[in-house]
PDB file of N, CA and C in Angstrom:
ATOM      1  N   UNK A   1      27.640 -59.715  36.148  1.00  0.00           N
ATOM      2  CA  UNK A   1      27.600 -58.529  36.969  1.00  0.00           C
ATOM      3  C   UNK A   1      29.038 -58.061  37.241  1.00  0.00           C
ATOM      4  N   UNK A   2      28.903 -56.561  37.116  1.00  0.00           N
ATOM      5  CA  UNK A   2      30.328 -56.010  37.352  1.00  0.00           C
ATOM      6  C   UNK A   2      30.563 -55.934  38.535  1.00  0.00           C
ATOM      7  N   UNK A   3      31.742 -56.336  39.432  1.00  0.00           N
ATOM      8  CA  UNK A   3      32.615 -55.985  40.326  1.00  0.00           C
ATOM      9  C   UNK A   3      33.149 -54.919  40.949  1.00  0.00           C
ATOM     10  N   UNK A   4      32.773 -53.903  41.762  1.00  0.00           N
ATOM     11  CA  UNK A   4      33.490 -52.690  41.943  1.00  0.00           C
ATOM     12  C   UNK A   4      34.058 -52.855  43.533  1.00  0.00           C
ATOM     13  N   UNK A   5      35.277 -51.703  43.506  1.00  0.00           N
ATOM     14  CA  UNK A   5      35.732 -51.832  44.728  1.00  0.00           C
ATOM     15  C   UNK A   5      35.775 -50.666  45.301  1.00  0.00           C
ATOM     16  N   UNK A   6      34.974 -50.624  46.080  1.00  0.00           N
ATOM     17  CA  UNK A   6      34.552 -49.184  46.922  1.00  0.00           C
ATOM     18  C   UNK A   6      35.866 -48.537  47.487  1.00  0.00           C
ATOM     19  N   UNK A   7      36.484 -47.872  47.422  1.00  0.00           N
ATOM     20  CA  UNK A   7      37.506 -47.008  48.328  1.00  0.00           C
ATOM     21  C   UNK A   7      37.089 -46.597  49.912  1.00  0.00           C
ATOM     22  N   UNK A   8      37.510 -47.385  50.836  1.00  0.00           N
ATOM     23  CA  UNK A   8      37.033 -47.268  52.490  1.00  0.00           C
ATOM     24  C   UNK A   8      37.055 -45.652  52.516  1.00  0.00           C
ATOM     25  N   UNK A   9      36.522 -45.716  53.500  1.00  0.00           N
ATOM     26  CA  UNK A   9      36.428 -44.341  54.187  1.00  0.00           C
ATOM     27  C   UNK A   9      37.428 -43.881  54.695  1.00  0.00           C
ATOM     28  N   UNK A  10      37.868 -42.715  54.335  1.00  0.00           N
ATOM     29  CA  UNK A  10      39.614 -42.189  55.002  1.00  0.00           C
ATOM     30  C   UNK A  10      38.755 -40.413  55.495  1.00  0.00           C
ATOM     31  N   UNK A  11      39.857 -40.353  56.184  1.00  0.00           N
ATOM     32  CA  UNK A  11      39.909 -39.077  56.812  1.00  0.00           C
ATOM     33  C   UNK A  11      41.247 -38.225  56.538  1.00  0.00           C
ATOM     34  N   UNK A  12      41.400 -36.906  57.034  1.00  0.00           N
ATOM     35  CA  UNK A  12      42.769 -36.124  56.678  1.00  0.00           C
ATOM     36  C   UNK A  12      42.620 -35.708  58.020  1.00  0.00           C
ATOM     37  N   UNK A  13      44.353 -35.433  57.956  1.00  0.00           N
ATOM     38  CA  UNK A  13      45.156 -34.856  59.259  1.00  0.00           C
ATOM     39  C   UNK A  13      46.050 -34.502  59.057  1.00  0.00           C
ATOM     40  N   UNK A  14      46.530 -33.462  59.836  1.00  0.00           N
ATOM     41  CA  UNK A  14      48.437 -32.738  59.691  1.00  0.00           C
ATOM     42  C   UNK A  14      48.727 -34.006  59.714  1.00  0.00           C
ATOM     43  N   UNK A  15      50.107 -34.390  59.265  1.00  0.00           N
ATOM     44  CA  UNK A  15      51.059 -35.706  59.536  1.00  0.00           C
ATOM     45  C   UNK A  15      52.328 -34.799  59.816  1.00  0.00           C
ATOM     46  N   UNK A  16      53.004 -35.787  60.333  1.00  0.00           N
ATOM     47  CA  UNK A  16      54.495 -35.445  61.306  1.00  0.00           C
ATOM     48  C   UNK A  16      55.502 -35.243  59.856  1.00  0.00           C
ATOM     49  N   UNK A  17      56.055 -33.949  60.436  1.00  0.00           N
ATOM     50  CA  UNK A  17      57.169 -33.821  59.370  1.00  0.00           C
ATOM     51  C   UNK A  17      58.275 -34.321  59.613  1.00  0.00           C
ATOM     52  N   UNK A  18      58.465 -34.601  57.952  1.00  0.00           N
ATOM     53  CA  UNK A  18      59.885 -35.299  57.736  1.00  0.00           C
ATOM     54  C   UNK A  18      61.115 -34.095  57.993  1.00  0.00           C
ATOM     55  N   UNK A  19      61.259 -33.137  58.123  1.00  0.00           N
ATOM     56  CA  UNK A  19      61.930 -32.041  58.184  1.00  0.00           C
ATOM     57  C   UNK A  19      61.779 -31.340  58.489  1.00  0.00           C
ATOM     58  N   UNK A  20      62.622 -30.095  59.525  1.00  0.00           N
ATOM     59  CA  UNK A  20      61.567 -28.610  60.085  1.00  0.00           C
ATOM     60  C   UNK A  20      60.628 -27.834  59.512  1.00  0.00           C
ATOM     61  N   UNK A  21      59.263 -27.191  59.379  1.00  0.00           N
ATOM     62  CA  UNK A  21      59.153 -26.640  58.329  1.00  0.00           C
ATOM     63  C   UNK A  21      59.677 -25.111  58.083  1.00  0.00           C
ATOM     64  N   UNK A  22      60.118 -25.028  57.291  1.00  0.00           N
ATOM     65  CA  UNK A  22      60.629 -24.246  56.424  1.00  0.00           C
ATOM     66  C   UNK A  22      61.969 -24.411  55.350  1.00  0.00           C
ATOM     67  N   UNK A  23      62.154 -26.094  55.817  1.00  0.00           N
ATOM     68  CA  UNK A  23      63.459 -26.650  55.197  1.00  0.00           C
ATOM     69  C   UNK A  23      63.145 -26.599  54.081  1.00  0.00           C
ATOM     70  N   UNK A  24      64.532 -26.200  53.047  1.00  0.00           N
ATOM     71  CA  UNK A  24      64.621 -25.879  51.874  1.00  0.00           C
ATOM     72  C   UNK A  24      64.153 -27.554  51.230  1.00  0.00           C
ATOM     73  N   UNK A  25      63.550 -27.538  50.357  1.00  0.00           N
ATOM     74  CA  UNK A  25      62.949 -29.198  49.943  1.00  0.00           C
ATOM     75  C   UNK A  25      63.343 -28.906  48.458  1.00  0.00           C
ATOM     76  N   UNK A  26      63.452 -30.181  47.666  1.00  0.00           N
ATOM     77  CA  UNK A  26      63.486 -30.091  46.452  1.00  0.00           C
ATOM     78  C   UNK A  26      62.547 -31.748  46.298  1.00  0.00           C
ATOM     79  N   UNK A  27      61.087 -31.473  45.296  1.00  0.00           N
ATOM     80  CA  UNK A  27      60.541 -32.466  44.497  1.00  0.00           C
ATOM     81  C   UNK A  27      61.173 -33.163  43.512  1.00  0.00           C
ATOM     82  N   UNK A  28      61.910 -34.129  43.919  1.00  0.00           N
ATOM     83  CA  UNK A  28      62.502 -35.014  43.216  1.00  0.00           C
ATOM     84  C   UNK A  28      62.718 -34.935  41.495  1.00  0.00           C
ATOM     85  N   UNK A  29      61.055 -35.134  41.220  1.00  0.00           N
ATOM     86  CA  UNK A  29      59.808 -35.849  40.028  1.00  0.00           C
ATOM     87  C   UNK A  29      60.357 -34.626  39.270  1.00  0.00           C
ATOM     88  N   UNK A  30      59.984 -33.413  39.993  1.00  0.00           N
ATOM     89  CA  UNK A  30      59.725 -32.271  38.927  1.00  0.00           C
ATOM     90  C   UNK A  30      61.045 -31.390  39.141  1.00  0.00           C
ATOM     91  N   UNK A  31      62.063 -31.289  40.126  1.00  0.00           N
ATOM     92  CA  UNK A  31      62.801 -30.654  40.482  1.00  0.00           C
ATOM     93  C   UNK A  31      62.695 -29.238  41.395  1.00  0.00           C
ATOM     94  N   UNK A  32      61.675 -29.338  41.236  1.00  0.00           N
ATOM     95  CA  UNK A  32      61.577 -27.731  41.811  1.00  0.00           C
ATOM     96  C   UNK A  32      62.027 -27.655  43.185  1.00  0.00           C
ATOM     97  N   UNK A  33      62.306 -26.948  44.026  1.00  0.00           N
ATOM     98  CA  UNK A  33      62.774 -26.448  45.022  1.00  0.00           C
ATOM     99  C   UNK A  33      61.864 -25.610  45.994  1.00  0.00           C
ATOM    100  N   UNK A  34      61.488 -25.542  46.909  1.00  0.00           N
ATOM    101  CA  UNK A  34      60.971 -24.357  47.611  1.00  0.00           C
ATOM    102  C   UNK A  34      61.133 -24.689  49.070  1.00  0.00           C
ATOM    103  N   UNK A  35      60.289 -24.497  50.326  1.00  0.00           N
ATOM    104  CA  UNK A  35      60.162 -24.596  51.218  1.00  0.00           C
ATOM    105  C   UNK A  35      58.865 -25.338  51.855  1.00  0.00           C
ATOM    106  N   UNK A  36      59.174 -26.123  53.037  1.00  0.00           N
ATOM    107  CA  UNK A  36      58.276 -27.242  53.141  1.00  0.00           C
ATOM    108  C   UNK A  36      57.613 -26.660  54.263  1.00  0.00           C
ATOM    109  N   UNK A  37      55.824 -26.626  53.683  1.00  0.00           N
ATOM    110  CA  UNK A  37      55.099 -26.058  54.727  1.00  0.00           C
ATOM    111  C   UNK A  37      54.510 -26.842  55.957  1.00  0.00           C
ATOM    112  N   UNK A  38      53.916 -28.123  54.975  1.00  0.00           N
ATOM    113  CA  UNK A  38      53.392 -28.869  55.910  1.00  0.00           C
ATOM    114  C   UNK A  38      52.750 -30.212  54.989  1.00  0.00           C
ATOM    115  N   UNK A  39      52.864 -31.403  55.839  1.00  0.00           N
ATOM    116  CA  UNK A  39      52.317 -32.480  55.558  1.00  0.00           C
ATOM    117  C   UNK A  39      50.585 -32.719  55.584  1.00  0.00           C
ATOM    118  N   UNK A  40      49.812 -33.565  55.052  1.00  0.00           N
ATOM    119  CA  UNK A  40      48.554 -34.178  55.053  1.00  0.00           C
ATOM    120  C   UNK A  40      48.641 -35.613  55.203  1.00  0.00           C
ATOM    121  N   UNK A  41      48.088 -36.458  55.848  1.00  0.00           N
ATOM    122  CA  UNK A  41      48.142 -37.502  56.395  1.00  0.00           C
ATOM    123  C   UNK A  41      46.480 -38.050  55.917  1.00  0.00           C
ATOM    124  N   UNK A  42      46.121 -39.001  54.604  1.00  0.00           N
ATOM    125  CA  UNK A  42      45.149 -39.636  54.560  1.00  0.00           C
ATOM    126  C   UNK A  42      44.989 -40.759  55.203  1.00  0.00           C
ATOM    127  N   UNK A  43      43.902 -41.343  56.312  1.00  0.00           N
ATOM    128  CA  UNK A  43      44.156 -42.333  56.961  1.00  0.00           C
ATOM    129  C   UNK A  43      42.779 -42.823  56.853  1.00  0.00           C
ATOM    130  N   UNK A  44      42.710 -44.124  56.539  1.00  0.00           N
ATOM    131  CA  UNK A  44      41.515 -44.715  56.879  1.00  0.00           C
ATOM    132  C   UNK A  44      40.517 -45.111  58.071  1.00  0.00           C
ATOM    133  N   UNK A  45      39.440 -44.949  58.133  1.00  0.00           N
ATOM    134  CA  UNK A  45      38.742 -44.521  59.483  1.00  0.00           C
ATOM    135  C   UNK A  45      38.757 -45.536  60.226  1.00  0.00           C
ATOM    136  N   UNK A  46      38.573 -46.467  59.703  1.00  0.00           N
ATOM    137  CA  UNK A  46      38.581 -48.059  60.305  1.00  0.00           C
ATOM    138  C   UNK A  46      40.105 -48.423  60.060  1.00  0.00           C
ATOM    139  N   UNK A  47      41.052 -48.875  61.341  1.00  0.00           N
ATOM    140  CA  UNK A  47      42.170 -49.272  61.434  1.00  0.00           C
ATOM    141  C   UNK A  47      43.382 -48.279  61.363  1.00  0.00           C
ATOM    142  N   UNK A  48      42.671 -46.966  61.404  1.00  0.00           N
ATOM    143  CA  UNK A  48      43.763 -45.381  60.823  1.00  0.00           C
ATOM    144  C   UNK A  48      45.133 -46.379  60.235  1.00  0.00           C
ATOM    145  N   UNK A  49      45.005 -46.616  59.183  1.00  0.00           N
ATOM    146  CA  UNK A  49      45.777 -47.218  57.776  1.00  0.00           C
ATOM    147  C   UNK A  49      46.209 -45.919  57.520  1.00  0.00           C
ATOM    148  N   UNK A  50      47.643 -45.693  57.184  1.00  0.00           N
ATOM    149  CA  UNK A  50      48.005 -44.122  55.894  1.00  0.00           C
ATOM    150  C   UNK A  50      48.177 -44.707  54.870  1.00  0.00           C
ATOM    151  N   UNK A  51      46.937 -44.018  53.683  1.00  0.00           N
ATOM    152  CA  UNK A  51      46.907 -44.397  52.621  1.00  0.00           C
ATOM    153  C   UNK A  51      47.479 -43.478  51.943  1.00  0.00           C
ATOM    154  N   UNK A  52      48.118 -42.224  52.442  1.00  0.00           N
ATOM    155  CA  UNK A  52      49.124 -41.316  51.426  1.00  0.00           C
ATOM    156  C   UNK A  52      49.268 -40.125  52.733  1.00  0.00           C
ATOM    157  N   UNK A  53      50.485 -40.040  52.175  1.00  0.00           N
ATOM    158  CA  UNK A  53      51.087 -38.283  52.456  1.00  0.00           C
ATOM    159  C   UNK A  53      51.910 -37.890  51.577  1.00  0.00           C
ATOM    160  N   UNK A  54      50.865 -36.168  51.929  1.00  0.00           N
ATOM    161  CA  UNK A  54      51.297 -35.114  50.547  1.00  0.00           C
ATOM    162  C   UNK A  54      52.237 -34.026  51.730  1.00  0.00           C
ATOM    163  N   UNK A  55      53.039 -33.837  50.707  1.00  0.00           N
ATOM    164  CA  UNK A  55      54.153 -32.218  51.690  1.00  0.00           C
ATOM    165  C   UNK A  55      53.338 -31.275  50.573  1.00  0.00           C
ATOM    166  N   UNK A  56      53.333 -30.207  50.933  1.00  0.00           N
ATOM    167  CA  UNK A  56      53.263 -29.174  50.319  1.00  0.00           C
ATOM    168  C   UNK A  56      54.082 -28.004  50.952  1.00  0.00           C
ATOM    169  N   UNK A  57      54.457 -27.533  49.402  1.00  0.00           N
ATOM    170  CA  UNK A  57      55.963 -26.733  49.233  1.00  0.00           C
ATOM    171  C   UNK A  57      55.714 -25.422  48.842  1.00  0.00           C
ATOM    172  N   UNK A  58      56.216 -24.170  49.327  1.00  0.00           N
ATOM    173  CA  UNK A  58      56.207 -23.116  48.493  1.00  0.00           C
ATOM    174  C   UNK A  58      58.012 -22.658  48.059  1.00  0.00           C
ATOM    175  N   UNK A  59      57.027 -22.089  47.053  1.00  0.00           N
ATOM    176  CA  UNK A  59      58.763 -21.322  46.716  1.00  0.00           C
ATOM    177  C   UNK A  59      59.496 -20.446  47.451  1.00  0.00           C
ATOM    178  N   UNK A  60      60.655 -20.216  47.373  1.00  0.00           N
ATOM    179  CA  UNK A  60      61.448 -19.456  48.618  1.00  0.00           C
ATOM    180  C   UNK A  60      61.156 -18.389  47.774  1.00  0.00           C
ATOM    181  N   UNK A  61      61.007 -17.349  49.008  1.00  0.00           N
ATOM    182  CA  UNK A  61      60.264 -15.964  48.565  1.00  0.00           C
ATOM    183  C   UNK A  61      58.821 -15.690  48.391  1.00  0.00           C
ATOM    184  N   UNK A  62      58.121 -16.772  48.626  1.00  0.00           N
ATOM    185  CA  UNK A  62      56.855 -16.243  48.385  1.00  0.00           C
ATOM    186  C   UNK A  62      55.992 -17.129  46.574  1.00  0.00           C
ATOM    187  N   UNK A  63      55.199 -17.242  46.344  1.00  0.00           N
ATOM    188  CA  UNK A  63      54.629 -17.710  45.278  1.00  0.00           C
ATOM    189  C   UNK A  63      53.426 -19.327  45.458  1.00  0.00           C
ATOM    190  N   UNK A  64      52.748 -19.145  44.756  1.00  0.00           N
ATOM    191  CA  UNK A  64      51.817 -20.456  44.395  1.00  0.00           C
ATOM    192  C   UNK A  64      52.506 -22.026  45.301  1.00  0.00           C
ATOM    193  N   UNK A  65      51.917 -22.351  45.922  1.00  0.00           N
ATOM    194  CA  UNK A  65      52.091 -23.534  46.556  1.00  0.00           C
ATOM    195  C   UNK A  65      51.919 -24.413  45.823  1.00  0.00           C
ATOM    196  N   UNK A  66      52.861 -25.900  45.647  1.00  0.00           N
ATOM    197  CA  UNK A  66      52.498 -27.044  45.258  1.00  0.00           C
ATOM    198  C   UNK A  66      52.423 -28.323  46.012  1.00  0.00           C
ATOM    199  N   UNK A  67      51.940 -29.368  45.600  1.00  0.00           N
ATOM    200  CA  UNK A  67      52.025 -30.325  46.134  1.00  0.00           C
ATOM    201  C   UNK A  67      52.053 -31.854  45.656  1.00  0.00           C
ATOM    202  N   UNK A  68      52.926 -32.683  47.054  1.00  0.00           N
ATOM    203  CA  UNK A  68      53.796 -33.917  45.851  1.00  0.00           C
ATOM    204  C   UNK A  68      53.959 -34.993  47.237  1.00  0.00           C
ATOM    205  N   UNK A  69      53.932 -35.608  46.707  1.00  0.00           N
ATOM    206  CA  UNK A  69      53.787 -37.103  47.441  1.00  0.00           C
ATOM    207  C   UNK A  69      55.513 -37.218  48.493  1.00  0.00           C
ATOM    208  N   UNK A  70      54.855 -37.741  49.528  1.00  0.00           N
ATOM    209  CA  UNK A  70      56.145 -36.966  50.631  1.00  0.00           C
ATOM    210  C   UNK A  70      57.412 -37.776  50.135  1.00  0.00           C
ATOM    211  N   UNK A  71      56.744 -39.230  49.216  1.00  0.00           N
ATOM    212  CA  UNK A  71      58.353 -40.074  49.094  1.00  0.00           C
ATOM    213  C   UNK A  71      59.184 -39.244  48.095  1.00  0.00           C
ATOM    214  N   UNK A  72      58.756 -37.976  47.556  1.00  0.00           N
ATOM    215  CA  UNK A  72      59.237 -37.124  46.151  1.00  0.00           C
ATOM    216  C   UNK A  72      60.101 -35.926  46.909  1.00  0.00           C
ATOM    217  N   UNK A  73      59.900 -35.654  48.320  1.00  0.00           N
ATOM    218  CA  UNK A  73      60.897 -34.933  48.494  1.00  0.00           C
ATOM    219  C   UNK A  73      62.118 -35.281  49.499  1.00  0.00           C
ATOM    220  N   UNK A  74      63.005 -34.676  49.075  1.00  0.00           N
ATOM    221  CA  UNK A  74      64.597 -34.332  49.567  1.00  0.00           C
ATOM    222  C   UNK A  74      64.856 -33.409  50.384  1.00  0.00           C
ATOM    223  N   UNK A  75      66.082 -32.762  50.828  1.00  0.00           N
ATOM    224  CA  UNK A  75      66.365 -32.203  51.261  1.00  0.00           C
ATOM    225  C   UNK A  75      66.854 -31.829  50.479  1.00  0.00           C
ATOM    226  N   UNK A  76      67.495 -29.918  49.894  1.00  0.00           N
ATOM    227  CA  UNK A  76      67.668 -29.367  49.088  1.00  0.00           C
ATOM    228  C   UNK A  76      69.370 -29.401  49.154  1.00  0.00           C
ATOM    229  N   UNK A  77      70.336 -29.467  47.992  1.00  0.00           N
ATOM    230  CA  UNK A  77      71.921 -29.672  48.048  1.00  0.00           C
ATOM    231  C   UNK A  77      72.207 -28.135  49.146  1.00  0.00           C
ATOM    232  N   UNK A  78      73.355 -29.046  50.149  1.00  0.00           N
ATOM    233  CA  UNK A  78      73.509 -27.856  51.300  1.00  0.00           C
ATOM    234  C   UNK A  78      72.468 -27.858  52.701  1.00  0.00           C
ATOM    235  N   UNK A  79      71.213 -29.124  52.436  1.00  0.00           N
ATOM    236  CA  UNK A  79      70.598 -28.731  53.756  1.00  0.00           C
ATOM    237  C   UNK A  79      70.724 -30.145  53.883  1.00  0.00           C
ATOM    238  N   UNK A  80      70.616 -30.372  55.399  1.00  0.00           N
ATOM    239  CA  UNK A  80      70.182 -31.646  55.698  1.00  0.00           C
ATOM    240  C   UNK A  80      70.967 -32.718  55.764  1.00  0.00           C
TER     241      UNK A  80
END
C-alpha cells in the first residue's frame, strides 16, 4: 500500500511587510524591478506554522502584477 502525505490545512492572510509598500523591490531570481504591493502569509490552521510568503510586485508605472517568494526580494540599488 502506497503512502501519501496529506498537506495540513493552511489558511491565507496579509503578512507584515518587509519594506514600506511602495518600495522600489527588485526579484532577485528573475531581476525584474517594480514596486512592492503587498505580502500573503500561508499559515497552517493548527499551530498558525508560515508555510510561505509571497510579495507581490508591480511595475513602476503601472502594468501586470507578479509574484515571488518574499526570500527573492531586495531592495532596489539606491533604496534601502
Amino acid at each position: 500500500m502506497e503512502l501519501t502525505h496529506e498537506k495540513p490545512p493552511t489558511m491565507l492572510s496579509h503578512g507584515k511587510l518587509p519594506y514600506p509598500r511602495g518600495t522600489l523591490v527588485t526579484d532577485v531570481e528573475t531581476e525584474r524591478t517594480g514596486e512592492l504591493q503587498g505580502v500573503i502569509e500561508e499559515r497552517t490552521k493548527d499551530g498558525d506554522r508560515v508555510v510561505s510568503r509571497t510579495a507581490f510586485i508591480r511595475p513602476r508605472g503601472g502594468g501586470v502584477e507578479w509574484e515571488a517568494p518574499l526570500t527573492r526580494i531586495r531592495p532596489a540599488d539606491g533604496n534601502g
